[in-house]
C-alpha atoms as a PDB file:
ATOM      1  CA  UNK A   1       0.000   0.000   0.000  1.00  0.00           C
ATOM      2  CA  UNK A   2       1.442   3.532  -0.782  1.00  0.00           C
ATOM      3  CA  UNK A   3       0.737   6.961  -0.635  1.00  0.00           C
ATOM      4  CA  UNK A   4       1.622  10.179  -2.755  1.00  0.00           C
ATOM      5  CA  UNK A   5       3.661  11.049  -0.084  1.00  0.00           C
ATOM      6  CA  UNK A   6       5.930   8.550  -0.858  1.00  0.00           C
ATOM      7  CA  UNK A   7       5.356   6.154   1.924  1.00  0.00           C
ATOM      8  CA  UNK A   8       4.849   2.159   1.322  1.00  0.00           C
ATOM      9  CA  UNK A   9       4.212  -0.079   3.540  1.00  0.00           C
ATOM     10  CA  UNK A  10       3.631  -4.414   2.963  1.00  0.00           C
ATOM     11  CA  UNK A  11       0.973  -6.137   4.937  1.00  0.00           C
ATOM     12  CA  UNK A  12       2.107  -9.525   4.866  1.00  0.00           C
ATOM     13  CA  UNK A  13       1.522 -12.369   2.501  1.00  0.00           C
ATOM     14  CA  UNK A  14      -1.105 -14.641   1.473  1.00  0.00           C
ATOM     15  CA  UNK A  15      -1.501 -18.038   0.505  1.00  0.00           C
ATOM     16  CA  UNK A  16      -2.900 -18.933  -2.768  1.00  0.00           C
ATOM     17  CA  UNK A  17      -1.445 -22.017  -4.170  1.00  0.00           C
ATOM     18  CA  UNK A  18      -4.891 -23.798  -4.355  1.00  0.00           C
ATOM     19  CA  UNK A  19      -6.312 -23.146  -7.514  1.00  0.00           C
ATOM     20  CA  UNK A  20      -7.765 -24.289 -10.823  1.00  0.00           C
ATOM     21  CA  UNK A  21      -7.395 -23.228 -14.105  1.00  0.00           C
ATOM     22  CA  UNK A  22      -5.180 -20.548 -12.861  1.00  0.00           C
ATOM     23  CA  UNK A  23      -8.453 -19.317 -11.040  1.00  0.00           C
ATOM     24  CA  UNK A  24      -8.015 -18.827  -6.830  1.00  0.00           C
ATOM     25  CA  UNK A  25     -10.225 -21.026  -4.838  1.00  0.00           C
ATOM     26  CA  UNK A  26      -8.920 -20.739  -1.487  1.00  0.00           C
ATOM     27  CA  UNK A  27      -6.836 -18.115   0.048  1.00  0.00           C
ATOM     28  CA  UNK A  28      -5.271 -17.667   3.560  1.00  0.00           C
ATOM     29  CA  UNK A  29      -3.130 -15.693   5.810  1.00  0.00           C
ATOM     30  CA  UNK A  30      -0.273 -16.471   6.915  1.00  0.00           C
ATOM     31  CA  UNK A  31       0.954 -18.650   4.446  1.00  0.00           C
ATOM     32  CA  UNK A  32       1.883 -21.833   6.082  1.00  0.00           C
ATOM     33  CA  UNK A  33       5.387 -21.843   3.960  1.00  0.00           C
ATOM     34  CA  UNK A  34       6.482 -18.788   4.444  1.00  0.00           C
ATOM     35  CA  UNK A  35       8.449 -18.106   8.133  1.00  0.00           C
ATOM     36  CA  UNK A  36       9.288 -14.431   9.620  1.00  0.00           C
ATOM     37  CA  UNK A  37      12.779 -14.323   7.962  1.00  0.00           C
ATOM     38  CA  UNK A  38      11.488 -14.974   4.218  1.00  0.00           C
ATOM     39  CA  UNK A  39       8.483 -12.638   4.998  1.00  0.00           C
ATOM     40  CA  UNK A  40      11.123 -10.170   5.891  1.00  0.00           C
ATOM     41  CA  UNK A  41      12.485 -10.488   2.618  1.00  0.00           C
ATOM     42  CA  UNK A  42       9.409 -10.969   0.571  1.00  0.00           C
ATOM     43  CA  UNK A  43       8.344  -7.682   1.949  1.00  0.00           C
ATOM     44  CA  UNK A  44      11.116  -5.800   1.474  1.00  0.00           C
ATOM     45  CA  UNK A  45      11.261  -7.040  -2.215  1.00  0.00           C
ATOM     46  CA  UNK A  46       7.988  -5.819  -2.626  1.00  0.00           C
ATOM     47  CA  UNK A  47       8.198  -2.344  -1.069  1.00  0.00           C
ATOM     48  CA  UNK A  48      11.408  -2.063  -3.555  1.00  0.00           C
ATOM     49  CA  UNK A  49       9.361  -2.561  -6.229  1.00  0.00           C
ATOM     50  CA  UNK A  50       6.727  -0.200  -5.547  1.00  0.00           C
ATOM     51  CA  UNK A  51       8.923   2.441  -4.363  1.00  0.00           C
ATOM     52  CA  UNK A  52      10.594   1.538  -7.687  1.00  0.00           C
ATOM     53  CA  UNK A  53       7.781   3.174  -9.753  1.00  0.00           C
ATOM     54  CA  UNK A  54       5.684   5.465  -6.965  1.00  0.00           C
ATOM     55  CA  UNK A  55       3.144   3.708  -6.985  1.00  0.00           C
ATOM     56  CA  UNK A  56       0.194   4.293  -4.677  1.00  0.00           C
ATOM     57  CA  UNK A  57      -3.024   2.766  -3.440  1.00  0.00           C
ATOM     58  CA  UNK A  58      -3.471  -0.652  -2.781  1.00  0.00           C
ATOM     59  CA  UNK A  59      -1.492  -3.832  -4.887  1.00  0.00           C
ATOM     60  CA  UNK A  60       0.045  -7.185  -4.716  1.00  0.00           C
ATOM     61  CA  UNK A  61       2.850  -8.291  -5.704  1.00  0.00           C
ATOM     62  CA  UNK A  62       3.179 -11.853  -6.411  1.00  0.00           C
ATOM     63  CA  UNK A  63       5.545 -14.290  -6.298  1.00  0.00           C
ATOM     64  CA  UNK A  64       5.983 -18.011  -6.698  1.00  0.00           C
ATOM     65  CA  UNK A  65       8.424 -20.397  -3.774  1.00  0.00           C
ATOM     66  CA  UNK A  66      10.113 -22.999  -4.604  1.00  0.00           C
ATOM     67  CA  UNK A  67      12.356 -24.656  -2.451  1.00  0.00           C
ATOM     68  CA  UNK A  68      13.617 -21.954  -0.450  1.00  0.00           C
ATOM     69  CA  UNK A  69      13.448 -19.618  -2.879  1.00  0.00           C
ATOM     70  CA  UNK A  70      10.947 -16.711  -4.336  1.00  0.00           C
ATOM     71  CA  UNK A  71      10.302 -15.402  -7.617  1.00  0.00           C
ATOM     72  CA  UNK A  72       8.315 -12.337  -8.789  1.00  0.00           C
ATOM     73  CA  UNK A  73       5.790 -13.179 -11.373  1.00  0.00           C
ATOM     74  CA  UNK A  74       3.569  -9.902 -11.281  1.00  0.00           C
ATOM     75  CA  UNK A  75       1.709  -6.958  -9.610  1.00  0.00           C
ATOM     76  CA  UNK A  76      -1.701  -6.467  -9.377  1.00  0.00           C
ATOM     77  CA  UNK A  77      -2.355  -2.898  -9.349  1.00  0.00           C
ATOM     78  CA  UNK A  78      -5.536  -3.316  -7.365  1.00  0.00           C
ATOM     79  CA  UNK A  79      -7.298  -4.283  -4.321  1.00  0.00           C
ATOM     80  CA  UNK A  80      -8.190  -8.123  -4.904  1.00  0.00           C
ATOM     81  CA  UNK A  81     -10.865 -10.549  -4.245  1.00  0.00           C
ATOM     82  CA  UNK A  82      -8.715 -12.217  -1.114  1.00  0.00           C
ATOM     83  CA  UNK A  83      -8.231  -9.051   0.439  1.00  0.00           C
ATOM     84  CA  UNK A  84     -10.057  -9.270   3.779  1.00  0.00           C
ATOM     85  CA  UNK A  85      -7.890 -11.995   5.238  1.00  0.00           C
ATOM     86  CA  UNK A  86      -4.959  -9.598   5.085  1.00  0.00           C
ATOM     87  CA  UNK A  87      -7.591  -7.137   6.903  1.00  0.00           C
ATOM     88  CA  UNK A  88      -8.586 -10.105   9.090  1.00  0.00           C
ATOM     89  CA  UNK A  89      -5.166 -11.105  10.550  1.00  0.00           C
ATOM     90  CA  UNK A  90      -3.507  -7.653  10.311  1.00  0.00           C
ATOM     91  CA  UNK A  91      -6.739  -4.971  11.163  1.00  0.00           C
ATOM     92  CA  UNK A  92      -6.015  -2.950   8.374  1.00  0.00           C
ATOM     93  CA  UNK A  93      -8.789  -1.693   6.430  1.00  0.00           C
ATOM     94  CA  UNK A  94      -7.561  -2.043   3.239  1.00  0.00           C
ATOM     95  CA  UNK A  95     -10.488  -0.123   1.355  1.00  0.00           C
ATOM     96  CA  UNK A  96     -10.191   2.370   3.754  1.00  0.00           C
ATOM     97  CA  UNK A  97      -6.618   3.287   2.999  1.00  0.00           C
ATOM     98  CA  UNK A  98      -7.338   3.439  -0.578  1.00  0.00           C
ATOM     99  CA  UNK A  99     -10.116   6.119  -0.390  1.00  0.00           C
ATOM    100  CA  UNK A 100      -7.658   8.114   2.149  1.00  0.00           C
ATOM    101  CA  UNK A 101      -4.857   7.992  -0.661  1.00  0.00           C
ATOM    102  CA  UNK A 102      -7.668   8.994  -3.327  1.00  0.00           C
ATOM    103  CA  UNK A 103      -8.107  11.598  -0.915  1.00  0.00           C
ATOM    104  CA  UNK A 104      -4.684  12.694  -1.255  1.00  0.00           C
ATOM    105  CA  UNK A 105      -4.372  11.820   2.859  1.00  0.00           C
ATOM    106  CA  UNK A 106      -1.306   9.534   3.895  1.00  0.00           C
ATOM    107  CA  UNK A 107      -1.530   6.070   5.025  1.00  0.00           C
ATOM    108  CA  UNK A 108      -2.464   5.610   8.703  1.00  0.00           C
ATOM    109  CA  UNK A 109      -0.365   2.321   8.656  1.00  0.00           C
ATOM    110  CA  UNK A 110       3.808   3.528   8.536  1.00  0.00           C
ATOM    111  CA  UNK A 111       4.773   0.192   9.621  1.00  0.00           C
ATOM    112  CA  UNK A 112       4.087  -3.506   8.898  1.00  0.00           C
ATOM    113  CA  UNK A 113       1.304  -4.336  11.140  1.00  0.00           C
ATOM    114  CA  UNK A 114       1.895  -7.726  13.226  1.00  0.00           C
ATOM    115  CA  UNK A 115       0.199 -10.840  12.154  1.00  0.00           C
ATOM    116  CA  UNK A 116      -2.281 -12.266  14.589  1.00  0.00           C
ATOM    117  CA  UNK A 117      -4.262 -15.150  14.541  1.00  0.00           C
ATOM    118  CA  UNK A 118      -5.023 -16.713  11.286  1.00  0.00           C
ATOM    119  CA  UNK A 119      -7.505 -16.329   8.160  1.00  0.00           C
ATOM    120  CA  UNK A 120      -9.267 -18.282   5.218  1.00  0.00           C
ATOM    121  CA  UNK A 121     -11.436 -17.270   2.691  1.00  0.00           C
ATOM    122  CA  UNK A 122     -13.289 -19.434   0.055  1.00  0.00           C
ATOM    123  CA  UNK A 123     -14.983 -18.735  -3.365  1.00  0.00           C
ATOM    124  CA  UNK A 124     -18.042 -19.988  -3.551  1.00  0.00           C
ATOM    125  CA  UNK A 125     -18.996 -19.830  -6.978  1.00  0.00           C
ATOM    126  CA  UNK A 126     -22.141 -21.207  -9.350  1.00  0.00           C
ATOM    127  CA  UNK A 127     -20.920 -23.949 -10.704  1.00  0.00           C
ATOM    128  CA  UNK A 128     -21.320 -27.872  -9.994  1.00  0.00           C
ATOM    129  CA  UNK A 129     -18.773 -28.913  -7.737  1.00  0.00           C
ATOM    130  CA  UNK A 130     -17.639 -31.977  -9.181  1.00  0.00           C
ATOM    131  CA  UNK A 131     -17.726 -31.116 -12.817  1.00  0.00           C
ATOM    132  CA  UNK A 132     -17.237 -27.508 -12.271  1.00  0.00           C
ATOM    133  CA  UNK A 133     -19.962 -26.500 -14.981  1.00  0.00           C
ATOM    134  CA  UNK A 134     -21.660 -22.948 -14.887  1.00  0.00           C
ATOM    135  CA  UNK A 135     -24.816 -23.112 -12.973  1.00  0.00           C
ATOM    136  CA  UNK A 136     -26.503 -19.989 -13.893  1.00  0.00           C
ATOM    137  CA  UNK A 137     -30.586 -19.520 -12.730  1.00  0.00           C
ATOM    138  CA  UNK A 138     -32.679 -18.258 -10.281  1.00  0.00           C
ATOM    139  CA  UNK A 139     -31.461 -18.112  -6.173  1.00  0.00           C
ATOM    140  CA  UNK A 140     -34.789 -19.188  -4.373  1.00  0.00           C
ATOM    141  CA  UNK A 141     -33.277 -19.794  -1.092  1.00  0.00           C
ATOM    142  CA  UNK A 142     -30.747 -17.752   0.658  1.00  0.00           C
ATOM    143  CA  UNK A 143     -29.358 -17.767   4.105  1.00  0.00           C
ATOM    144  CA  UNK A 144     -25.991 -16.418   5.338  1.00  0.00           C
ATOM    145  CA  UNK A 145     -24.055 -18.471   7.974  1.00  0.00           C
ATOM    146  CA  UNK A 146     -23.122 -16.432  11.441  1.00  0.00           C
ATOM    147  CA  UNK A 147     -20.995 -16.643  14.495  1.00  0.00           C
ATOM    148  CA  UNK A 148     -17.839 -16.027  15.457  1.00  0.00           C
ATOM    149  CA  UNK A 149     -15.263 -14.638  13.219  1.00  0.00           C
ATOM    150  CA  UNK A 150     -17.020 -15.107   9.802  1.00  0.00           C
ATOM    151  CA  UNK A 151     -17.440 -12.380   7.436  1.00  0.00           C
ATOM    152  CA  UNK A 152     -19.662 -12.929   4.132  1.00  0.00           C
ATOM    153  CA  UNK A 153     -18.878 -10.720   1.199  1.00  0.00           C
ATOM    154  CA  UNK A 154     -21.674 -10.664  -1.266  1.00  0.00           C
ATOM    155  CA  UNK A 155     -23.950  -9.274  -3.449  1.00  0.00           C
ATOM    156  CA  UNK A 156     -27.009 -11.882  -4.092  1.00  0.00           C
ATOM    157  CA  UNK A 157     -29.763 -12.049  -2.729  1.00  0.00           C
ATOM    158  CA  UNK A 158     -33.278 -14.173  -3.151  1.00  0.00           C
ATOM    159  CA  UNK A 159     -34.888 -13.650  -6.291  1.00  0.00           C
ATOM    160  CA  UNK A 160     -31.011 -12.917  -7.592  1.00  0.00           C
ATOM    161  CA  UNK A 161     -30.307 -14.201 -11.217  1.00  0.00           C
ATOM    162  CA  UNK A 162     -27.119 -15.356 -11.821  1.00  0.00           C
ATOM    163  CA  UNK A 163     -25.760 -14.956 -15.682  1.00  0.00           C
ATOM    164  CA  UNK A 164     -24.448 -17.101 -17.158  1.00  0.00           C
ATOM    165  CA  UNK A 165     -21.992 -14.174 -19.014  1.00  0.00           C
ATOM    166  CA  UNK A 166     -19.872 -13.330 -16.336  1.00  0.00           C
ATOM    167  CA  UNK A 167     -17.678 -14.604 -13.196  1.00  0.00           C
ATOM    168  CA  UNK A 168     -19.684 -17.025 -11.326  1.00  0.00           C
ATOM    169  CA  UNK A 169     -18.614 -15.593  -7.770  1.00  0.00           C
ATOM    170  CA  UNK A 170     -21.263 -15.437  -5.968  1.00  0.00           C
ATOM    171  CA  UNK A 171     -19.959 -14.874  -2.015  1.00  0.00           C
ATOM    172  CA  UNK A 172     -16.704 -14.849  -0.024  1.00  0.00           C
ATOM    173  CA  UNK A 173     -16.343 -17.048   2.869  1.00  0.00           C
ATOM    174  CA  UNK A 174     -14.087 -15.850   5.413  1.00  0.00           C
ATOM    175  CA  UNK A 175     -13.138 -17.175   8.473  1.00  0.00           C
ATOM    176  CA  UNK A 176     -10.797 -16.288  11.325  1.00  0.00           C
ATOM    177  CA  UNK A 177      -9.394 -18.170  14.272  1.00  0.00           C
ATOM    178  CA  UNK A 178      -6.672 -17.358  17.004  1.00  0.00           C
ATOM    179  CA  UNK A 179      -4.413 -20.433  14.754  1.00  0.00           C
ATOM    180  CA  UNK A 180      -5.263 -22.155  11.615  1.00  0.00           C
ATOM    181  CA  UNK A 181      -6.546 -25.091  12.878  1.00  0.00           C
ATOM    182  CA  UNK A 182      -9.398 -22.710  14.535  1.00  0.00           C
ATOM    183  CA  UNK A 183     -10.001 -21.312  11.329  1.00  0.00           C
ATOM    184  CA  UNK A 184     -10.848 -24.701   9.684  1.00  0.00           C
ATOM    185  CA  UNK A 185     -12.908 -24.963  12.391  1.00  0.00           C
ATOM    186  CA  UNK A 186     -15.015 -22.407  11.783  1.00  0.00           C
ATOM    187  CA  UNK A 187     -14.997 -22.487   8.132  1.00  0.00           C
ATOM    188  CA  UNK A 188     -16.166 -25.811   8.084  1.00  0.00           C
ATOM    189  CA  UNK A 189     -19.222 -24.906  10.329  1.00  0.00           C
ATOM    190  CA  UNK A 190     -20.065 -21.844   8.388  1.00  0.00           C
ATOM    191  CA  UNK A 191     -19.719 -23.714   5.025  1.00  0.00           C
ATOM    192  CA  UNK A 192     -22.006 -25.870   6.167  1.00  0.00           C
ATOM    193  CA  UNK A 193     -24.542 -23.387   7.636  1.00  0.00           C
ATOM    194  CA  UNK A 194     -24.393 -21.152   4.312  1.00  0.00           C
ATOM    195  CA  UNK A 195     -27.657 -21.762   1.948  1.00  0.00           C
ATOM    196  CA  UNK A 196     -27.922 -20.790  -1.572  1.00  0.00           C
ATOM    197  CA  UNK A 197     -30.850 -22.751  -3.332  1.00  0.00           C
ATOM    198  CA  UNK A 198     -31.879 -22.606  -6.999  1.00  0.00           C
ATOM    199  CA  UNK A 199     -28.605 -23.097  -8.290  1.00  0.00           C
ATOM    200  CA  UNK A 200     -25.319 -25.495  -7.810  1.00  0.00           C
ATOM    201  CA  UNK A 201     -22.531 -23.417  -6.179  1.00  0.00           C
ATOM    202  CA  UNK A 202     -18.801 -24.965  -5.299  1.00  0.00           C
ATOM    203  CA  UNK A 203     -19.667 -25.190  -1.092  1.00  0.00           C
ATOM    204  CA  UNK A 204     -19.250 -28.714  -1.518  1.00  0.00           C
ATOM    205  CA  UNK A 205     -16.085 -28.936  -2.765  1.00  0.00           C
ATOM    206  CA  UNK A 206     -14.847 -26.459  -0.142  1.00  0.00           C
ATOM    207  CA  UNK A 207     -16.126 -28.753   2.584  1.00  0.00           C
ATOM    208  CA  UNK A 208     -14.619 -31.790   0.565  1.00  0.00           C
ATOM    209  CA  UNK A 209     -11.075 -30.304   0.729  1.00  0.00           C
ATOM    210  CA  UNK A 210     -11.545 -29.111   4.275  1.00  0.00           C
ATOM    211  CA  UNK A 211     -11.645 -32.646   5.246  1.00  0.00           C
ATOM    212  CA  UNK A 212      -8.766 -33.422   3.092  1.00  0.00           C
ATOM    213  CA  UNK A 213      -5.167 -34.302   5.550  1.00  0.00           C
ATOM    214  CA  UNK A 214      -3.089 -32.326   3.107  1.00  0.00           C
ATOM    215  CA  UNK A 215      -5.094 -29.368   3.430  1.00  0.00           C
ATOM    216  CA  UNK A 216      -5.081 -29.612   6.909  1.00  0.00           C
ATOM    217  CA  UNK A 217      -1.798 -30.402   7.133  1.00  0.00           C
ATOM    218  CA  UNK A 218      -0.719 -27.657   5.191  1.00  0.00           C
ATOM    219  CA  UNK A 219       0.588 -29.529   2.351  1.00  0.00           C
ATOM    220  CA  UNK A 220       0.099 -26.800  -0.349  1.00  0.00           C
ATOM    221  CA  UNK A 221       1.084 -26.628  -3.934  1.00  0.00           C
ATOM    222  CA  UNK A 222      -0.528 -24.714  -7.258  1.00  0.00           C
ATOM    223  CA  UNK A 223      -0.596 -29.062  -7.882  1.00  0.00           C
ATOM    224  CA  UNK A 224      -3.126 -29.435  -5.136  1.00  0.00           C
ATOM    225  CA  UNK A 225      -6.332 -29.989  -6.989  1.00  0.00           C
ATOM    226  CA  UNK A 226      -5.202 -31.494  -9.546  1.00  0.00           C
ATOM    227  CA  UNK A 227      -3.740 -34.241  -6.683  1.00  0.00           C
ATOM    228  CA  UNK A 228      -7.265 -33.586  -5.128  1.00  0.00           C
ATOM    229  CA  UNK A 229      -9.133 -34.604  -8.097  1.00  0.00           C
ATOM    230  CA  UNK A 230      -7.161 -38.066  -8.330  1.00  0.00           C
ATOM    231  CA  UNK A 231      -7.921 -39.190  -4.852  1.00  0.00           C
ATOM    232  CA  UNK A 232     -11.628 -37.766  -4.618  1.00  0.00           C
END
């Protein structure tokens, strides 16, 4: 995040090896691979590189591990979708520091926050979970999951057609716990609590890979579903 007064400050990482199709299904933060000393450096890298070009307002810069090592593939000069686990696990709001740079105020973050507890957030998209088709339609039956540290992000609601033109996001799970294992916790009951009728969304899945000893082992690589897919 930077400002036009030339400060830049990182937030931390996230975790978003599990995908498919290149597509993000599941995010967290902290990333289970990453340990203080290479988030030092990450960071660092990535303040360099903004300070590099002024830039200002929210981005992420990502990079792939391997072994030890990091690699920059890209920035994304925007806020995006996986943003409020970084706000979860750091109390930074993230949308909030945007519209103060707009504003032409600085940052009210000059440090890297410290990381507590931990965060997960899941896509939950319209599509069938097993053969990931589009499920556009109708939503006839809606009910959002509560309790402690969830957040929903959304913007259905019942009567709510879903195109079939666009993304098929339809709501962010997140979920926060005190350690990771918490956060599974809690994901898994609000997963299961969350109702969306009328058409086939990916909740499923989610509560497939939940359950799933890599996952909650922390055994992550961009690989994962497709070792996922051979074992379900």
């Amino acid at each position: 995040m930077g400002d036009t007064q030339g400060h830049v400050v990182a937030l931390g990482e996230r975790e978003c090896s599990i995908q498919r199709r290149h597509q993000k299904l599941i995010e967290e933060a902290p990333s289970v691979a990453v340990d203080a000393e290479l988030r030092e450096r990450m960071c660092e890298a990535a303040v360099e590189a903004a300070v590099a070009v002024g830039y200002t307002s929210a981005g992420t810069v990502e990079f792939l591990y391997n072994d030890g090592q990091f690699y920059f593939m890209e920035m994304n000069t925007r806020i995006q979708v996986e943003h409020p686990v970084t706000e979860a696990v750091t109390g930074v709001d993230l949308v909030l520091e945007q519209l103060r740079v707009a504003n032409g105020q600085p940052l009210s973050v000059r440090r890297r926050p410290a990381i507590h507890g931990h965060a997960i957030e899941f896509r939950v998209n319209a599509e069938d979970p097993v053969t990931f088709a589009p499920s556009p339609g109708e939503i006839t039956e809606l009910a959002f999951p509560v309790g402690p540290g969830v957040r929903i992000d959304t913007h259905i609601y019942r009567g709510y057609r879903v195109p079939p033109n666009y993304d098929s996001l339809l709501a962010k799970v997140i979920a926060y716990g005190g350690n990771r294992r918490e956060a599974i916790r809690r994901a898994k009951r609000a997963l299961s609590m969350f109702v969306i009728g009328g058409v086939r969304t990916s909740i499923p899945l989610h509560l497939r890979i939940l359950e799933e000893p890599d996952f909650v082992e922390g055994r992550l690589s961009t690989r994962f579903m497709e070792r996922f897919a051979t074992r379900e």
